[in-house]
PDB file of N, CA and C in Angstrom:
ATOM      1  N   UNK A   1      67.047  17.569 -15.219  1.00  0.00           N
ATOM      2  CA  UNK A   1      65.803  18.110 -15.714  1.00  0.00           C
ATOM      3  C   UNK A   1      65.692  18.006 -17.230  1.00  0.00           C
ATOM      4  N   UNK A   2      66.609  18.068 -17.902  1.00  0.00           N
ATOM      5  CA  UNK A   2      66.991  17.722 -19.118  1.00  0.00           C
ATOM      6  C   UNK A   2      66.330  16.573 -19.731  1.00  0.00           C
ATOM      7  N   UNK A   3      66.558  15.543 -19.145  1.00  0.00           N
ATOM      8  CA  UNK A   3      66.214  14.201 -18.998  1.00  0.00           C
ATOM      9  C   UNK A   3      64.151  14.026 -19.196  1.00  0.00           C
ATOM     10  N   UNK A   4      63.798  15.075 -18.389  1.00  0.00           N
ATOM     11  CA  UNK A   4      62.464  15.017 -18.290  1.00  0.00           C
ATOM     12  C   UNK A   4      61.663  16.052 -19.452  1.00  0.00           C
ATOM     13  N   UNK A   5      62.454  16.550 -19.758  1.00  0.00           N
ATOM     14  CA  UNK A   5      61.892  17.826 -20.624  1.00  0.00           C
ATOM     15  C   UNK A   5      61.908  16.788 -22.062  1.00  0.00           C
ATOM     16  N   UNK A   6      62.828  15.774 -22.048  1.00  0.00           N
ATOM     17  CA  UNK A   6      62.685  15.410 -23.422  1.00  0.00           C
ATOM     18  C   UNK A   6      61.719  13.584 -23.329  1.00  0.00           C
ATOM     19  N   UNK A   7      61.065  13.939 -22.072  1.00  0.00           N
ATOM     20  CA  UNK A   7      59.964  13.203 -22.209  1.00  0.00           C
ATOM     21  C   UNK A   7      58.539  13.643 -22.222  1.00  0.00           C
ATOM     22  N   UNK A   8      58.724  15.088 -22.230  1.00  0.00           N
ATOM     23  CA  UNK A   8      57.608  15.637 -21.751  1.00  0.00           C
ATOM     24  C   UNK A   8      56.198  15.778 -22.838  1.00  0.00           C
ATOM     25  N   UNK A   9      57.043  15.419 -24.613  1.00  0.00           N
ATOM     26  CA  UNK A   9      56.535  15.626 -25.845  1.00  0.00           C
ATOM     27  C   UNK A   9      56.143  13.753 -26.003  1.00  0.00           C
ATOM     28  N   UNK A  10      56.329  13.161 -25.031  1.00  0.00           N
ATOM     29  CA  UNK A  10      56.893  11.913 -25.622  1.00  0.00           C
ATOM     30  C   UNK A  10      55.356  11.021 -26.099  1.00  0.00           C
ATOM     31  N   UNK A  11      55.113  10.338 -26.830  1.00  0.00           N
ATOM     32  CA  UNK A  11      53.748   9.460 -26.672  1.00  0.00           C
ATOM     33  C   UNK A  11      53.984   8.412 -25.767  1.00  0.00           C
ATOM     34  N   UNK A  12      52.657   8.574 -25.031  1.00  0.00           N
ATOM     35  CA  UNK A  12      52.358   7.944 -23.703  1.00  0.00           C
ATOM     36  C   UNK A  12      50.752   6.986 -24.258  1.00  0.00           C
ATOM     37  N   UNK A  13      51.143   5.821 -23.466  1.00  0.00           N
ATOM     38  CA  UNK A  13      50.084   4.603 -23.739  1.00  0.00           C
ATOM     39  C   UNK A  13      49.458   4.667 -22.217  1.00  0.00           C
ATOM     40  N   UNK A  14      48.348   4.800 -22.340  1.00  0.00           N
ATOM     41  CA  UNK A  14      47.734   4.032 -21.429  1.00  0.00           C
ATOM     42  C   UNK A  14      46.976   2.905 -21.290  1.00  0.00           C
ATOM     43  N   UNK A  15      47.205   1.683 -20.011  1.00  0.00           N
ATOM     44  CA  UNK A  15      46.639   0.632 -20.544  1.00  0.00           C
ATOM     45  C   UNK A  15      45.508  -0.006 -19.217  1.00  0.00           C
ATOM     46  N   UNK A  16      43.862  -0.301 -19.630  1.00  0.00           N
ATOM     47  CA  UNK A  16      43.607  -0.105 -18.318  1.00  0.00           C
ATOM     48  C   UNK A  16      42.886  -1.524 -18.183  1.00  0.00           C
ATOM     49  N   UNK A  17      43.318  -2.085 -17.082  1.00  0.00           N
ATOM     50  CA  UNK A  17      42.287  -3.552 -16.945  1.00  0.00           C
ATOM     51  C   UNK A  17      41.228  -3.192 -16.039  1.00  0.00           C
ATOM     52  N   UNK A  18      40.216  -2.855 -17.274  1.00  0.00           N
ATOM     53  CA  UNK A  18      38.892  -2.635 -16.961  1.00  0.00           C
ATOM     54  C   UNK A  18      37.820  -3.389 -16.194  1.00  0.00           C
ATOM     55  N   UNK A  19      38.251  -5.286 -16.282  1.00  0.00           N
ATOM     56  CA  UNK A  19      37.274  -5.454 -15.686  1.00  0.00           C
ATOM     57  C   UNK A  19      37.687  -5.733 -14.227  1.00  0.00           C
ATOM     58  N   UNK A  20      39.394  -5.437 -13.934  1.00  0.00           N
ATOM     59  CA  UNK A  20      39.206  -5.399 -12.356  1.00  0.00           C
ATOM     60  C   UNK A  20      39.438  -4.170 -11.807  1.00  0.00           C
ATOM     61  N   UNK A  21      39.238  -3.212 -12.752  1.00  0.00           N
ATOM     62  CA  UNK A  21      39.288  -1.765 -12.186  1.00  0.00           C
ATOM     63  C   UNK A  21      38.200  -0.853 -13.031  1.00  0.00           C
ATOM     64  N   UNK A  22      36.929  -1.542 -12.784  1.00  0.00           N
ATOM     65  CA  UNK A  22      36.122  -0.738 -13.755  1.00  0.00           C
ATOM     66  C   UNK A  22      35.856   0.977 -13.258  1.00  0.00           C
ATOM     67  N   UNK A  23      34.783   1.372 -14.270  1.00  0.00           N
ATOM     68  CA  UNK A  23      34.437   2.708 -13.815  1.00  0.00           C
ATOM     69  C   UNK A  23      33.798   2.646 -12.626  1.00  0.00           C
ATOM     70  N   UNK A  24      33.957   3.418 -11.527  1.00  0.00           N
ATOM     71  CA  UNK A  24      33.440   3.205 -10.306  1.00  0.00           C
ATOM     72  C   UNK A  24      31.384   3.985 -10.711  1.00  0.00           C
ATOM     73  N   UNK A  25      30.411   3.114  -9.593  1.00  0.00           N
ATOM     74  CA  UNK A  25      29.289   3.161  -9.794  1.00  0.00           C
ATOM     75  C   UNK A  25      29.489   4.622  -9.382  1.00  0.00           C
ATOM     76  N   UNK A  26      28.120   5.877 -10.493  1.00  0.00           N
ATOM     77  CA  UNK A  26      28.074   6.825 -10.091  1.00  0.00           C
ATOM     78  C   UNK A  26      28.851   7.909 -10.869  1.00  0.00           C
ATOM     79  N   UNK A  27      30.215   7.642 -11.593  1.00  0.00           N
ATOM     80  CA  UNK A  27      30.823   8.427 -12.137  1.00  0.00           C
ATOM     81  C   UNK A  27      30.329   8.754 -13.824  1.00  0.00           C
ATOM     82  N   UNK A  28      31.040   9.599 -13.766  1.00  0.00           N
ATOM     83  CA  UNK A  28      30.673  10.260 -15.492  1.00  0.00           C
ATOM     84  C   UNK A  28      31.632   9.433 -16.276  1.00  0.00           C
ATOM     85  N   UNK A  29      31.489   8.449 -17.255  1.00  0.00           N
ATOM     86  CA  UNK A  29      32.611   7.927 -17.550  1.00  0.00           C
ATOM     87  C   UNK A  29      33.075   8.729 -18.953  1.00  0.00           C
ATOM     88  N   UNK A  30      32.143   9.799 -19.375  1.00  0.00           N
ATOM     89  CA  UNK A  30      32.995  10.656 -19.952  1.00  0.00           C
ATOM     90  C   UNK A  30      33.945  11.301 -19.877  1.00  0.00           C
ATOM     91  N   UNK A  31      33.997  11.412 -18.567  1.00  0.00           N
ATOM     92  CA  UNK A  31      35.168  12.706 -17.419  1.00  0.00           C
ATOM     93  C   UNK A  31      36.848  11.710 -17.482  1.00  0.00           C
ATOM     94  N   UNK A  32      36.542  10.310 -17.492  1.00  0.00           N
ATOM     95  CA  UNK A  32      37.700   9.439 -17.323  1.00  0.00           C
ATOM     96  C   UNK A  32      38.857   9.773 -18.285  1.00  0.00           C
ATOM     97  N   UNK A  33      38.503  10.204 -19.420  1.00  0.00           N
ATOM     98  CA  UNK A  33      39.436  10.245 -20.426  1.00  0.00           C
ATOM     99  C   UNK A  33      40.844  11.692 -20.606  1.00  0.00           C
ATOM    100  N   UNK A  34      39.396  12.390 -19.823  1.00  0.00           N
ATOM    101  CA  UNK A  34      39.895  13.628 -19.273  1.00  0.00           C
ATOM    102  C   UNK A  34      40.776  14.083 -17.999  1.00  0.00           C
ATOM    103  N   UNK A  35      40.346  12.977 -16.921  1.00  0.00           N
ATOM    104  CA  UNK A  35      40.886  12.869 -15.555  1.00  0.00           C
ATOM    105  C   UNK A  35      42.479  12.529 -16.250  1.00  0.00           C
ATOM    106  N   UNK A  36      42.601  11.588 -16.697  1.00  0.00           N
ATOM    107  CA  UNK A  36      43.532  11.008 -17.575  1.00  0.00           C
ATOM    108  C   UNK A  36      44.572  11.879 -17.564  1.00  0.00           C
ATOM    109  N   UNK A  37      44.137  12.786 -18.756  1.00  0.00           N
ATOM    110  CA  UNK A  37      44.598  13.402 -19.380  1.00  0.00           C
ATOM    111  C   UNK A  37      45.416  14.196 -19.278  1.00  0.00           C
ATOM    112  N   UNK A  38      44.093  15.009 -17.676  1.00  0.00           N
ATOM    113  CA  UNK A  38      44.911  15.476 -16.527  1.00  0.00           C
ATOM    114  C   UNK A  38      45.793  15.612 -15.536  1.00  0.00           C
ATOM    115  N   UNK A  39      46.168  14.220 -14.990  1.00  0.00           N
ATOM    116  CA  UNK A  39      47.183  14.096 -14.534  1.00  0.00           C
ATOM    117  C   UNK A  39      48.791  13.572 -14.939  1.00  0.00           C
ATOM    118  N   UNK A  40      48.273  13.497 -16.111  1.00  0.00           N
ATOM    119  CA  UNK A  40      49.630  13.264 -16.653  1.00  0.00           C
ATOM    120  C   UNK A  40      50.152  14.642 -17.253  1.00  0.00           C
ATOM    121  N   UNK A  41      49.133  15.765 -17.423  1.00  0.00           N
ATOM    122  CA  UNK A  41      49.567  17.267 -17.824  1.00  0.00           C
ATOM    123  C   UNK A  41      50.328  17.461 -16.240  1.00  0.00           C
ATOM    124  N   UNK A  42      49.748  17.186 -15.125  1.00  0.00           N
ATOM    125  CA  UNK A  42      50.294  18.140 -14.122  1.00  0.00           C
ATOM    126  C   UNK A  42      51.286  16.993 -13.731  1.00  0.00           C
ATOM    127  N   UNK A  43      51.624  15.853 -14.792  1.00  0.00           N
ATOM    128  CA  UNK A  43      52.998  15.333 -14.204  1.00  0.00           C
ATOM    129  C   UNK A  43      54.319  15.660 -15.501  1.00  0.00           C
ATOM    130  N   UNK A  44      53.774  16.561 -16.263  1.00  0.00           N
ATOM    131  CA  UNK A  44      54.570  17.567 -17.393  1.00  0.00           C
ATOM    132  C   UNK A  44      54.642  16.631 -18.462  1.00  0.00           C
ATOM    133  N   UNK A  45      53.692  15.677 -18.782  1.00  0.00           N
ATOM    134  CA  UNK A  45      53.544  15.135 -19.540  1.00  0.00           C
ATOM    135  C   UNK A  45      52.506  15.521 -21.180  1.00  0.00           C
ATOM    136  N   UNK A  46      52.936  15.927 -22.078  1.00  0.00           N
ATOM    137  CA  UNK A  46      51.767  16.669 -22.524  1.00  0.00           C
ATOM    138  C   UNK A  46      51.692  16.393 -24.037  1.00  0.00           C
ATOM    139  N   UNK A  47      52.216  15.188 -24.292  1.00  0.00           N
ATOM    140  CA  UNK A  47      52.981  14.657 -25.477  1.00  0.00           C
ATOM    141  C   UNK A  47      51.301  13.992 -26.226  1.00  0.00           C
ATOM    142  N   UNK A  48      50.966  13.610 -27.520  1.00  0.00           N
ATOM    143  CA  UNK A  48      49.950  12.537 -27.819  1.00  0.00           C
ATOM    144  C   UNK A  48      49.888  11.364 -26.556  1.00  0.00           C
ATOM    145  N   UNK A  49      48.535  11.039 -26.067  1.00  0.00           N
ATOM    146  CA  UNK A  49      48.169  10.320 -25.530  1.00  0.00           C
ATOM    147  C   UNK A  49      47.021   9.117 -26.478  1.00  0.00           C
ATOM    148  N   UNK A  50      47.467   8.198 -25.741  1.00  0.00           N
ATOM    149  CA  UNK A  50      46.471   6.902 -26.381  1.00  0.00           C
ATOM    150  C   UNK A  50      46.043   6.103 -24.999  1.00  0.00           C
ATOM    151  N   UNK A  51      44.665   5.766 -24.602  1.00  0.00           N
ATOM    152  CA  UNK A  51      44.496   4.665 -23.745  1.00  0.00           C
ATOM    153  C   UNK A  51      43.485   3.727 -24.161  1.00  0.00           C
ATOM    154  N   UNK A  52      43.719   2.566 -23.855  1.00  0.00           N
ATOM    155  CA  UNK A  52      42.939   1.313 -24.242  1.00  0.00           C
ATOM    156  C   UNK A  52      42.876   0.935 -23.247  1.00  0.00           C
ATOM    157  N   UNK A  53      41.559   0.012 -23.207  1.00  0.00           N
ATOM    158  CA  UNK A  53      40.986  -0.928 -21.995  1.00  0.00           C
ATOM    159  C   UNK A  53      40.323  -1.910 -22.306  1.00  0.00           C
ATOM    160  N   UNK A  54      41.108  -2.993 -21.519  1.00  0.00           N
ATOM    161  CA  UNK A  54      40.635  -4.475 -21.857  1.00  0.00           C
ATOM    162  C   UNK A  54      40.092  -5.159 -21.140  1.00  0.00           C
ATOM    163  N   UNK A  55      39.428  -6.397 -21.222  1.00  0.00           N
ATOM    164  CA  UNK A  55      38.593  -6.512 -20.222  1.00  0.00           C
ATOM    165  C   UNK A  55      37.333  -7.585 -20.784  1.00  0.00           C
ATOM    166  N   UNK A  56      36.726  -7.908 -20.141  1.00  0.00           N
ATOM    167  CA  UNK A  56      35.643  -8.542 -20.596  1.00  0.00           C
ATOM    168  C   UNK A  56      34.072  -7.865 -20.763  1.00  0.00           C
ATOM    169  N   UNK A  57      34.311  -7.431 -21.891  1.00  0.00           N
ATOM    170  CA  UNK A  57      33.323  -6.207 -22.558  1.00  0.00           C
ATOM    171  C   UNK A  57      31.917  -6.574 -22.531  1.00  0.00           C
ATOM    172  N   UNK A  58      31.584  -7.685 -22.043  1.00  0.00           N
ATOM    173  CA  UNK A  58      30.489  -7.934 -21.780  1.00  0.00           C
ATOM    174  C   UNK A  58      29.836  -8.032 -20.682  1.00  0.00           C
ATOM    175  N   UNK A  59      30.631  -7.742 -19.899  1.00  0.00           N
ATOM    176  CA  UNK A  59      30.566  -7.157 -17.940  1.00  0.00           C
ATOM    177  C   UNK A  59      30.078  -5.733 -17.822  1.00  0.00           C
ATOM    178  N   UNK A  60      30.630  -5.008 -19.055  1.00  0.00           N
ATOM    179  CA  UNK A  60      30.371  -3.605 -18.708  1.00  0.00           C
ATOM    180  C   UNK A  60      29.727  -3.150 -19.641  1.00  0.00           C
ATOM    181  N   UNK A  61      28.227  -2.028 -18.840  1.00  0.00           N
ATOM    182  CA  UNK A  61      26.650  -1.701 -19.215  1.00  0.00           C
ATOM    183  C   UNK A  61      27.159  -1.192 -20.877  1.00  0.00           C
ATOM    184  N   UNK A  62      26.040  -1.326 -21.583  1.00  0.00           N
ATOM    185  CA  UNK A  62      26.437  -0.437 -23.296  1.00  0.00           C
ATOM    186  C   UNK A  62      26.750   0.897 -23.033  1.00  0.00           C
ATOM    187  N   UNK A  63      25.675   1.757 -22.312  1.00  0.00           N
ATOM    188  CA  UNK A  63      26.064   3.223 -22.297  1.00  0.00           C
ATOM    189  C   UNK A  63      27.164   3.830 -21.828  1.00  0.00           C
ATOM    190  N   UNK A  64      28.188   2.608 -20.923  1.00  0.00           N
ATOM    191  CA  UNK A  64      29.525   2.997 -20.219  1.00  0.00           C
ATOM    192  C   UNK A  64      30.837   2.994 -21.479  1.00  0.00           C
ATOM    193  N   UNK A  65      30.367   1.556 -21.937  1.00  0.00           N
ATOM    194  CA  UNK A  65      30.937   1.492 -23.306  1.00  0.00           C
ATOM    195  C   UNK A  65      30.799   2.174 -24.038  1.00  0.00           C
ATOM    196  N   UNK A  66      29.770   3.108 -24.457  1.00  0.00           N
ATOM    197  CA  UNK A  66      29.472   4.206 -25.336  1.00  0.00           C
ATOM    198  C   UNK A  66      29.853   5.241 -25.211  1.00  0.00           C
ATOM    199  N   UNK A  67      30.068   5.640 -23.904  1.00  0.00           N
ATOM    200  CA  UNK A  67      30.686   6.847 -23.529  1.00  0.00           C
ATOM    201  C   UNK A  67      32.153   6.746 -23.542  1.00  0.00           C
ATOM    202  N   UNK A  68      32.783   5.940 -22.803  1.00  0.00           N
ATOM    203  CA  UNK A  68      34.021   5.642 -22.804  1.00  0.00           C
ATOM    204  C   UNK A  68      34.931   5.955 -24.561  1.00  0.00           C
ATOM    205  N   UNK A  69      34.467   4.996 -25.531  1.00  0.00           N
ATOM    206  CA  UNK A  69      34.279   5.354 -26.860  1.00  0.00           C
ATOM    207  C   UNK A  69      34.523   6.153 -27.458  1.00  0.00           C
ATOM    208  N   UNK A  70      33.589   7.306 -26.915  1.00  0.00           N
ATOM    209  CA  UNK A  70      33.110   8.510 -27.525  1.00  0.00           C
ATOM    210  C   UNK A  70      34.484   9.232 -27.205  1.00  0.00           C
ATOM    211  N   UNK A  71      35.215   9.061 -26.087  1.00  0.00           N
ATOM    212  CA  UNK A  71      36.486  10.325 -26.031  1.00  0.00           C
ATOM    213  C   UNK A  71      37.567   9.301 -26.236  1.00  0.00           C
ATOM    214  N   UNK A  72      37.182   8.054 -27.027  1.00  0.00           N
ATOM    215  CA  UNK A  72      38.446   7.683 -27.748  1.00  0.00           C
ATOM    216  C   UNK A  72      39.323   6.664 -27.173  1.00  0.00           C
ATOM    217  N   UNK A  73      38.931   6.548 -25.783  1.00  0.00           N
ATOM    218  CA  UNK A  73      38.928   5.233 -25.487  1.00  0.00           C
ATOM    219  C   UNK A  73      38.814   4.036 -25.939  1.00  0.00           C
ATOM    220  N   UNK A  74      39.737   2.906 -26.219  1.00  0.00           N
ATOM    221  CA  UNK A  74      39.626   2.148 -27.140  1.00  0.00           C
ATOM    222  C   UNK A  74      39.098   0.730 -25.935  1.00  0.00           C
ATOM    223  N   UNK A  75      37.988   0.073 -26.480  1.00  0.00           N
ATOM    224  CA  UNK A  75      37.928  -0.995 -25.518  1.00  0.00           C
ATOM    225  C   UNK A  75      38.443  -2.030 -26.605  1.00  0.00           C
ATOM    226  N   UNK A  76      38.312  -3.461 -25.985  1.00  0.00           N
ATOM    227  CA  UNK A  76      39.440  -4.562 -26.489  1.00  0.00           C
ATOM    228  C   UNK A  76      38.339  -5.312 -25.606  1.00  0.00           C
ATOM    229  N   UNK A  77      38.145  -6.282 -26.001  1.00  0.00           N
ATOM    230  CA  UNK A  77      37.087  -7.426 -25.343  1.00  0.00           C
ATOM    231  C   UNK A  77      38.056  -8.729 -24.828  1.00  0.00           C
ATOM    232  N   UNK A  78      38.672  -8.711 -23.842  1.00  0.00           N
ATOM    233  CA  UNK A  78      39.649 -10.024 -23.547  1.00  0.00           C
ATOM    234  C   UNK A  78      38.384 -10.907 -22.799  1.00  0.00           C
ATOM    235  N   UNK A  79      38.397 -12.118 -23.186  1.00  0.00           N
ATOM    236  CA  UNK A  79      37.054 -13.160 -22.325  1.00  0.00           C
ATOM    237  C   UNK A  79      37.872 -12.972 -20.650  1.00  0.00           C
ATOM    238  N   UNK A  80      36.619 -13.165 -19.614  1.00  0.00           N
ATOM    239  CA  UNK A  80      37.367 -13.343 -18.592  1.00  0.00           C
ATOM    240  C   UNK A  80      38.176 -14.509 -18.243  1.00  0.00           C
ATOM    241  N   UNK A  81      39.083 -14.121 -17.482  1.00  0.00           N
ATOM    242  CA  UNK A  81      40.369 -14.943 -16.994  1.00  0.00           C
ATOM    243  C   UNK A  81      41.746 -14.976 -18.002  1.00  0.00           C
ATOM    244  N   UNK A  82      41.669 -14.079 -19.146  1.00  0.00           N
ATOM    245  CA  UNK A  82      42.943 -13.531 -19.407  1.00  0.00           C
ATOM    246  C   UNK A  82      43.925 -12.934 -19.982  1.00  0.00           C
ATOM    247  N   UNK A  83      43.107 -11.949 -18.283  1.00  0.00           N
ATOM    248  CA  UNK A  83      43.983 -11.110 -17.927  1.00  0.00           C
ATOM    249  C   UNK A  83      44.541 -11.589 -16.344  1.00  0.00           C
ATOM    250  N   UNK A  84      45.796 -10.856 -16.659  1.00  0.00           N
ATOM    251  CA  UNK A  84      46.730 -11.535 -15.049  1.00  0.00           C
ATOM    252  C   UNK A  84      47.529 -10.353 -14.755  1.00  0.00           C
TER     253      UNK A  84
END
């Protein structure tokens, strides 16, 4: 347990390939950053968090991008095909 307690402060990356796992139609994509956030608290993780998402930024609507953004989400514009 030792072992986990001294990961629990640790900085954690998150990294998300957005354009084959985009925001699903319908969701708040404000809430994503937070969902996030969340399950890595209830996996005792509670250290600085960072997530970025890459992807082909021109697939996905402005206001998703805008929101996403807004809680710090970093997008990264990779052209499609590569990512693998």
């Amino acid at each position: 347990m030792a072992e986990e307690a001294e990961y629990a402060m640790a900085r954690t990356s998150v990294w998300w390939d957005i354009e084959n796992c985009p925001v699903p139609k319908g969701w708040d994509a404000h809430g994503i950053a937070q969902n996030i956030s969340s399950a890595l608290m209830k996996m005792n993780y509670s250290g600085p968090l960072s997530i970025s998402s890459y992807g082909n930024t021109n697939l996905i609507p402005n206001f998703v991008q805008q929101a996403l953004s807004s809680t710090g989400i970093a997008l990264n514009h990779v052209p499609s095909g590569l990512i693998s």
